[in-house]
C-alpha atoms as a PDB file:
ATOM      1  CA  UNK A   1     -27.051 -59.899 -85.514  1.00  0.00           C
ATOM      2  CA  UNK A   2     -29.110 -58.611 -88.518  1.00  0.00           C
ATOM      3  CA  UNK A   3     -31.720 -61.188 -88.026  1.00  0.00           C
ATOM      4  CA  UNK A   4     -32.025 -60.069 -84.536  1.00  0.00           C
ATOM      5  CA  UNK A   5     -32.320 -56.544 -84.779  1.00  0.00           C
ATOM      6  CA  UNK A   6     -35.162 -57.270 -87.523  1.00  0.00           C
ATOM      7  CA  UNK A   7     -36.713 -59.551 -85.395  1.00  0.00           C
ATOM      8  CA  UNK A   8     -36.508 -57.431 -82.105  1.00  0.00           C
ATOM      9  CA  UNK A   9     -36.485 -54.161 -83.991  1.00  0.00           C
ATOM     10  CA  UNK A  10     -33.880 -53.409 -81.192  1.00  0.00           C
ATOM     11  CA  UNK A  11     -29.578 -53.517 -81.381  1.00  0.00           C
ATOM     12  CA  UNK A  12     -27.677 -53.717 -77.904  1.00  0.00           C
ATOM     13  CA  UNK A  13     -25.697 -50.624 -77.005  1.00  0.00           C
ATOM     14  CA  UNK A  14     -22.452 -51.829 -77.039  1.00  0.00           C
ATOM     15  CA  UNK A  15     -20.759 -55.437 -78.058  1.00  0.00           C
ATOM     16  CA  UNK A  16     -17.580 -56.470 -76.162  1.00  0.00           C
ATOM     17  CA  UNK A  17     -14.979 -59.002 -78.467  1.00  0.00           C
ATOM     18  CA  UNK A  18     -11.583 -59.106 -78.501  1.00  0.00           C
ATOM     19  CA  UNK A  19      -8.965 -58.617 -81.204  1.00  0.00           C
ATOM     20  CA  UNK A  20      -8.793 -62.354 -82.443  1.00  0.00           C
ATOM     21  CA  UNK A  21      -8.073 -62.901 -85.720  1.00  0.00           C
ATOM     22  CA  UNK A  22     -11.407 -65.013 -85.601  1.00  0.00           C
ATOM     23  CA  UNK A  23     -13.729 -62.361 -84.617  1.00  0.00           C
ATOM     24  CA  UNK A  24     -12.179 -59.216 -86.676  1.00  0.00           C
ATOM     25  CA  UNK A  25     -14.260 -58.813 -88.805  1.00  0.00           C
ATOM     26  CA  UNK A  26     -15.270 -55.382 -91.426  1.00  0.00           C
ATOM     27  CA  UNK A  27     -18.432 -56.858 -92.069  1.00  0.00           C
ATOM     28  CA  UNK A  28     -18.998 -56.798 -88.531  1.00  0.00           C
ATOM     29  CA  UNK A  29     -17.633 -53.239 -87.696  1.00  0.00           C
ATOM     30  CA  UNK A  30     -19.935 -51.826 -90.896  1.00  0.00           C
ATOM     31  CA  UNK A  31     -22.938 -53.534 -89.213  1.00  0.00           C
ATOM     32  CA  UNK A  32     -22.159 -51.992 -86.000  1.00  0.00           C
ATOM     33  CA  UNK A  33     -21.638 -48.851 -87.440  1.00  0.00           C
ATOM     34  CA  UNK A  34     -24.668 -48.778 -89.246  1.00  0.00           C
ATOM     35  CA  UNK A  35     -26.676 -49.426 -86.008  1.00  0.00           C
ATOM     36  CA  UNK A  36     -25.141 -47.091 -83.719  1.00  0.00           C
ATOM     37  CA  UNK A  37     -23.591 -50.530 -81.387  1.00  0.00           C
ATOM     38  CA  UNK A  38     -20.740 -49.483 -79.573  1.00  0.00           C
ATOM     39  CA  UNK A  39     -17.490 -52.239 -80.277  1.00  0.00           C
ATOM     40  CA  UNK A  40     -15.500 -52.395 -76.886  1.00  0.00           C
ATOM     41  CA  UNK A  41     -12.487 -54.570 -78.046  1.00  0.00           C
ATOM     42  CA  UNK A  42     -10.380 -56.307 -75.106  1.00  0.00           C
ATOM     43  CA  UNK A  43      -6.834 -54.898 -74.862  1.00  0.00           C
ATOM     44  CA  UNK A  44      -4.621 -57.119 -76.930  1.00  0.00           C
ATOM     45  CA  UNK A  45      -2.427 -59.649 -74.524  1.00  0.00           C
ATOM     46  CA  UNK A  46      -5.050 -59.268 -71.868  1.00  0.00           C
ATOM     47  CA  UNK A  47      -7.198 -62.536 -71.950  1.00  0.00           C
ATOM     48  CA  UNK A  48      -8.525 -61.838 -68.470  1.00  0.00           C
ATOM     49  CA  UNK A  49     -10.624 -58.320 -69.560  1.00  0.00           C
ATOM     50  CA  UNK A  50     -13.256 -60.977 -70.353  1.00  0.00           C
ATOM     51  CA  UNK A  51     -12.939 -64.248 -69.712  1.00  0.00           C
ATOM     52  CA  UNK A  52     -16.114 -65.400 -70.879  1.00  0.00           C
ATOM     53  CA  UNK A  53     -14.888 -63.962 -74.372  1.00  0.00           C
ATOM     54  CA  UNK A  54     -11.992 -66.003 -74.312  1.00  0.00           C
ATOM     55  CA  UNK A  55     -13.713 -68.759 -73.090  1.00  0.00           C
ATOM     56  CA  UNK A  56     -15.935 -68.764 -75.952  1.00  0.00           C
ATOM     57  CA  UNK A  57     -13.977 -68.073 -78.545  1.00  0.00           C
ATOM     58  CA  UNK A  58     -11.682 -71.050 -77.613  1.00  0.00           C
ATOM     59  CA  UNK A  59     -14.770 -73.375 -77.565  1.00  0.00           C
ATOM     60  CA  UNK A  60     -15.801 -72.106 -80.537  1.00  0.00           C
ATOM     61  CA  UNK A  61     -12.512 -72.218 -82.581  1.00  0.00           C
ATOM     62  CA  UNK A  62     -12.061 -76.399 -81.313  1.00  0.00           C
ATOM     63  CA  UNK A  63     -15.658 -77.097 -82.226  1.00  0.00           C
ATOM     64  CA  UNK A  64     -16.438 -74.976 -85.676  1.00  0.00           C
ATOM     65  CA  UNK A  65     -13.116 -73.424 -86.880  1.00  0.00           C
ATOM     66  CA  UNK A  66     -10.654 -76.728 -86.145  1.00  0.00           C
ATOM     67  CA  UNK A  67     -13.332 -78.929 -87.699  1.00  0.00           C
ATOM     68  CA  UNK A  68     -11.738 -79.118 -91.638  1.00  0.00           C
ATOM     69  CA  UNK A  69      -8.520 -79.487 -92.396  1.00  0.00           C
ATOM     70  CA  UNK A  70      -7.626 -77.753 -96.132  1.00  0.00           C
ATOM     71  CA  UNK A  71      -4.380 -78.185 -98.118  1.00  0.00           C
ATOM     72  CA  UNK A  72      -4.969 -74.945 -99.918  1.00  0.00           C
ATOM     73  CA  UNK A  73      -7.944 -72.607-100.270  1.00  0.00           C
ATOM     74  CA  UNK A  74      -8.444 -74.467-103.261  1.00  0.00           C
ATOM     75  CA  UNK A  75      -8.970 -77.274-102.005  1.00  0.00           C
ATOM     76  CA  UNK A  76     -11.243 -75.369 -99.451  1.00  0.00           C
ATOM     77  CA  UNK A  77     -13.146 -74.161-102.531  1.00  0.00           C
ATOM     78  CA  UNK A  78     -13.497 -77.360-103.532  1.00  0.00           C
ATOM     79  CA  UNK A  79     -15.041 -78.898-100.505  1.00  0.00           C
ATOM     80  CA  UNK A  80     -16.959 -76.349 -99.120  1.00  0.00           C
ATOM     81  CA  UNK A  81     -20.004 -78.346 -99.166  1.00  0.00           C
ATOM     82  CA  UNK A  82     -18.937 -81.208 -97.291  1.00  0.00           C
END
């Protein structure tokens, strides 16, 4: 999001994401904050305020999140590069 708003010189008004442990994020809510964008968070148990949201999150989870398996966060540590 950075990137774009320095590229575009421009933030959107308002971001919509949903309470997911995936997409919580303080880094994120600081960087909104800082830029005046509006976080609209889904109600929690109510996939169907946005099903594109949950759509993508669920794609994204199976193809980037699920792709390592760790025994430990050592062991996540350990193999971050790979």
């Amino acid at each position: 999001m950075e990137r774009l708003r320095l590229f575009k010189d421009r933030c959107p008004d308002q971001i919509q994401v949903d309470n997911g442990a995936e997409i919580i994020s303080k880094a994120l809510d600081k960087w909104a904050y800082e830029n005046g964008v509006n976080l609209d968070f889904s109600r929690p148990e109510r996939p169907t305020d946005n099903a594109l949201i949950e759509s993508f999150n669920g794609s994204f989870q199976d193809e980037c999140l699920n792709t390592h398996w760790f025994l430990s966060l050592d062991d996540a540590k350990k193999n971050k590069e790979a």
